[in-house]
Protein backbone atom coordinates (compact mmCIF):
# COMPACT_ATOMS: atom_id res chain seq x y z
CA UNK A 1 154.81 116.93 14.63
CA UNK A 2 153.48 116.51 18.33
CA UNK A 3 154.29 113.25 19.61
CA UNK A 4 151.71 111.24 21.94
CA UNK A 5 151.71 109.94 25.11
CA UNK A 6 153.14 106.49 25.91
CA UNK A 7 151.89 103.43 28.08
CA UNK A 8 155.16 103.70 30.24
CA UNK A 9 154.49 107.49 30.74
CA UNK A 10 151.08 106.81 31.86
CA UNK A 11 151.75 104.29 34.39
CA UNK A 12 154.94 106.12 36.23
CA UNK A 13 152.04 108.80 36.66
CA UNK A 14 149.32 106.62 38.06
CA UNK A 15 151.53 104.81 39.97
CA UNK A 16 153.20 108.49 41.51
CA UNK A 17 149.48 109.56 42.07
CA UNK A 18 148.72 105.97 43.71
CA UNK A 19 151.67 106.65 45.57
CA UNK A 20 150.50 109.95 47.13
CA UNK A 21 147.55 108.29 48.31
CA UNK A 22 145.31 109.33 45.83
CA UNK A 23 142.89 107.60 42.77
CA UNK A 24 145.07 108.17 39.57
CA UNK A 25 141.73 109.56 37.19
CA UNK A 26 142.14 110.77 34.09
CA UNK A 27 141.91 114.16 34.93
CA UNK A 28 145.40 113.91 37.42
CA UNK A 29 147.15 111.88 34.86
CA UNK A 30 146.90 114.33 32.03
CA UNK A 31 147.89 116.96 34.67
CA UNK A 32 151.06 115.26 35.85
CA UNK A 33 151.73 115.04 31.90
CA UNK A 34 150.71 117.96 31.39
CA UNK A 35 149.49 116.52 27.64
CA UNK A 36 147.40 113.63 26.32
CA UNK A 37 144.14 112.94 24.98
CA UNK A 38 141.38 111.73 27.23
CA UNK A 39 140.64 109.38 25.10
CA UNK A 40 143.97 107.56 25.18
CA UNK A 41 144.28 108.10 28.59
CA UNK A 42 141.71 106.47 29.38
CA UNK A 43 142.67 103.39 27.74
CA UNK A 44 145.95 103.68 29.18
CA UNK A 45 144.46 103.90 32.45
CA UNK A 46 142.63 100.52 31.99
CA UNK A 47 145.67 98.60 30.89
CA UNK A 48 147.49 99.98 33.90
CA UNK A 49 144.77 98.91 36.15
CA UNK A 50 144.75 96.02 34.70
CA UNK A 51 148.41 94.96 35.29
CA UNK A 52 148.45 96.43 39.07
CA UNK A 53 147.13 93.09 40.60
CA UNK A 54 150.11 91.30 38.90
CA UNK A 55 152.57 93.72 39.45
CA UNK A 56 151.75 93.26 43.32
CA UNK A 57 151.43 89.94 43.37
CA UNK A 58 155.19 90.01 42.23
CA UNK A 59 156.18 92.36 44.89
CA UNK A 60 154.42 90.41 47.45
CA UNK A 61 155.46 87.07 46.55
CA UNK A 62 158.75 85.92 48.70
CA UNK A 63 160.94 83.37 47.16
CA UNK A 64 161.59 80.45 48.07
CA UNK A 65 163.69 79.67 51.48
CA UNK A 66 164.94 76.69 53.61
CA UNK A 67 162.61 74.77 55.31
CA UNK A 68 164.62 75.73 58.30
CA UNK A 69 164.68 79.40 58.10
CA UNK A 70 160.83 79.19 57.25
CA UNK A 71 160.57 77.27 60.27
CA UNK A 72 162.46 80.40 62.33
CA UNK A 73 160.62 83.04 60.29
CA UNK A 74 156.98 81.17 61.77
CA UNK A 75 158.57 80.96 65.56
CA UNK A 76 159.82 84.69 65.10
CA UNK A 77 156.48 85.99 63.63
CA UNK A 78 154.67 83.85 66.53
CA UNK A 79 156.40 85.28 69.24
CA UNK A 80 155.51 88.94 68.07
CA UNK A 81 152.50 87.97 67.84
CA UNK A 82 152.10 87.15 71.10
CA UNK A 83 154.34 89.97 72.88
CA UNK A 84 152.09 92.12 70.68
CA UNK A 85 148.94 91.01 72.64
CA UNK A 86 150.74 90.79 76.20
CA UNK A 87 151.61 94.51 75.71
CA UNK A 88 148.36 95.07 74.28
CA UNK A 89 146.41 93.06 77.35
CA UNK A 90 148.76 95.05 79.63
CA UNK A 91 148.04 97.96 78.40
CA UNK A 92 144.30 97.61 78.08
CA UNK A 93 144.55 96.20 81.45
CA UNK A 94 145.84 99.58 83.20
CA UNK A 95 143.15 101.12 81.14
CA UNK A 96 140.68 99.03 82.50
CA UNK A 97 141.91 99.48 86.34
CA UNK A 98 141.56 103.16 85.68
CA UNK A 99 138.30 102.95 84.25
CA UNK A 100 136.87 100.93 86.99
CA UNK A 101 138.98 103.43 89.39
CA UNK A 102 136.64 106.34 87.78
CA UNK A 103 133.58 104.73 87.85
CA UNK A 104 133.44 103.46 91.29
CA UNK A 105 134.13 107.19 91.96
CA UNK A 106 131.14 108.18 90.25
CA UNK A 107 129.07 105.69 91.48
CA UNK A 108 130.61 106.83 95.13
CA UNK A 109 129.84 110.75 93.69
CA UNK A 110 126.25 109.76 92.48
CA UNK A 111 125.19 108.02 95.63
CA UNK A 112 126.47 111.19 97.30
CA UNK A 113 124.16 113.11 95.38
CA UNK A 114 121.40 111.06 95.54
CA UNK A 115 121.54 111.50 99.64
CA UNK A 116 121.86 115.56 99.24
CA UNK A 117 118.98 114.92 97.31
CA UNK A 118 116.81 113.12 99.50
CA UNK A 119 118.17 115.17 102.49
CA UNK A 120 117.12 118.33 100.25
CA UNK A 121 113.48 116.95 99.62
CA UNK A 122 112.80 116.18 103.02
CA UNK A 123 113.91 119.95 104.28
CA UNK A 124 112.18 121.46 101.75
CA UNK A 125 108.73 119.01 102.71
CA UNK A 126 109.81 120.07 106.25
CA UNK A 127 109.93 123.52 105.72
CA UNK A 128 106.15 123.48 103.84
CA UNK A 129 104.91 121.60 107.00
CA UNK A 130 106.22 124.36 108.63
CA UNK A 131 104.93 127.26 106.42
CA UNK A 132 101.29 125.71 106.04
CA UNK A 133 101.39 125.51 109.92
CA UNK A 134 102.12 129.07 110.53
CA UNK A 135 99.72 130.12 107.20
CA UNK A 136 97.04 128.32 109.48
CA UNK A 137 98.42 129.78 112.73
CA UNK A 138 98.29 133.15 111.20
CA UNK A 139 95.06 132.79 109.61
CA UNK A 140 93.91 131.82 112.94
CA UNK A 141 95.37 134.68 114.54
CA UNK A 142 93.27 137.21 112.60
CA UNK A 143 90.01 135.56 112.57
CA UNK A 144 90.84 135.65 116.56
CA UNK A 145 91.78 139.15 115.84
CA UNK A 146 88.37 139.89 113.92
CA UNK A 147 86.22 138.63 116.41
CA UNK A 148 88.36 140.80 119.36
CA UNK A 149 88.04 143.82 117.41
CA UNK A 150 83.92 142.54 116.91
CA UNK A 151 83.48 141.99 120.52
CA UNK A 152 85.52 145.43 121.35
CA UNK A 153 83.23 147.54 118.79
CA UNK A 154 80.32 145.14 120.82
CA UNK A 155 81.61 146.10 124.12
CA UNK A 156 81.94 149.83 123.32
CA UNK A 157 78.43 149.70 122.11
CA UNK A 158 77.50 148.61 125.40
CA UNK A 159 79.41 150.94 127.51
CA UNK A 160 77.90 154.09 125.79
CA UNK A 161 74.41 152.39 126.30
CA UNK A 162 75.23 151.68 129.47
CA UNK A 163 76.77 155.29 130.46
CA UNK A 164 73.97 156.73 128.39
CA UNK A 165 71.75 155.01 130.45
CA UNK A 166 73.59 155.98 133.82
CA UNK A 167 73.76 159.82 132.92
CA UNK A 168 69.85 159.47 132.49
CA UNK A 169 69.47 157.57 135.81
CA UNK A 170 71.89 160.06 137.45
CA UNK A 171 69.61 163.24 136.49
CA UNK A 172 66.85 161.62 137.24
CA UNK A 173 68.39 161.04 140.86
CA UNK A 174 69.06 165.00 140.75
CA UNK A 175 65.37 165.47 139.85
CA UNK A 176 64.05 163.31 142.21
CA UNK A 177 66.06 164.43 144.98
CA UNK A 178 65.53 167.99 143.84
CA UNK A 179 61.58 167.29 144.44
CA UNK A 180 62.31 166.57 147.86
């Protein structure tokens, strides 16, 4: 005849599973069993959780000592309390110094940057001063260049008028002096 599960069983499993950092369902219980109905688990399970809360209570609970040694217990607590916070302020306070330490150097690095910045901006505005001046240089360059190679085609116009016109003035010269 199978024999059931017992209250006792039940909580030495929760309280193992508790123990291991986990939520003792009942699921994990009847694993760590390896047996039980849900059903009784699950009542089980209730009655366990409800008698936690005492059971710590108990375990927590610190009997009853001399007014003197309470008295020693309070200074004692006290003064780790407060070594506690002058490491802690100590510490904090090296973290600070180095914290400050790194940003003033990125404050030092950004205002560094912000000058190669500005120095950058002003070349490159520089150097388009300079390039619009030679674009307008160099446009005026070939419309000077234009009109040279206009007045040169004008000028060569003229000289073969002009040598036309000589040539004719010559023979007639020949002619003329021919007649004579």
């Amino acid at each position: 005849m199978p024999r059931g599960i017992t209250q006792e069983q039940v909580n030495a499993a929760a309280d193992a599973i508790l123990g291991a950092g986990k939520n003792p369902t009942v699921e994990k219980i009847r694993a760590a069993l390896g047996t039980g109905s849900p059903n009784t688990i699950i009542r089980m399970l209730d009655v366990w959780r409800s008698q936690v809360g005492g059971r710590l209570r108990q375990v927590n609970a610190l009997p009853e000592v001399p007014g003197h040694v309470s008295h020693a217990m309070a200074e004692l607590w006290r003064m780790a309390i407060e070594e506690s916070e002058r490491a802690l302020t100590d510490r904090f306070a090296g973290e600070r110094a180095a914290l400050e330490a790194s940003a003033a150097k990125l404050t030092q690095e950004r205002d560094s940057c912000k000058a190669r910045l500005q120095e950058a901006a002003a070349e490159v505005a520089r150097a388009r001063t300079e390039r619009d001046l030679a674009e307008h240089a160099c446009a005026t360059l070939d419309s000077q260049l234009q009109d040279s190679h206009a007045l040169r085609t004008d000028l060569l116009q003229q000289r073969d008028r002009l040598q036309s016109l000589c040539d004719r003035q010559s023979e007639e010269l020949r002619q003329l002096r021919g007649q004579q």
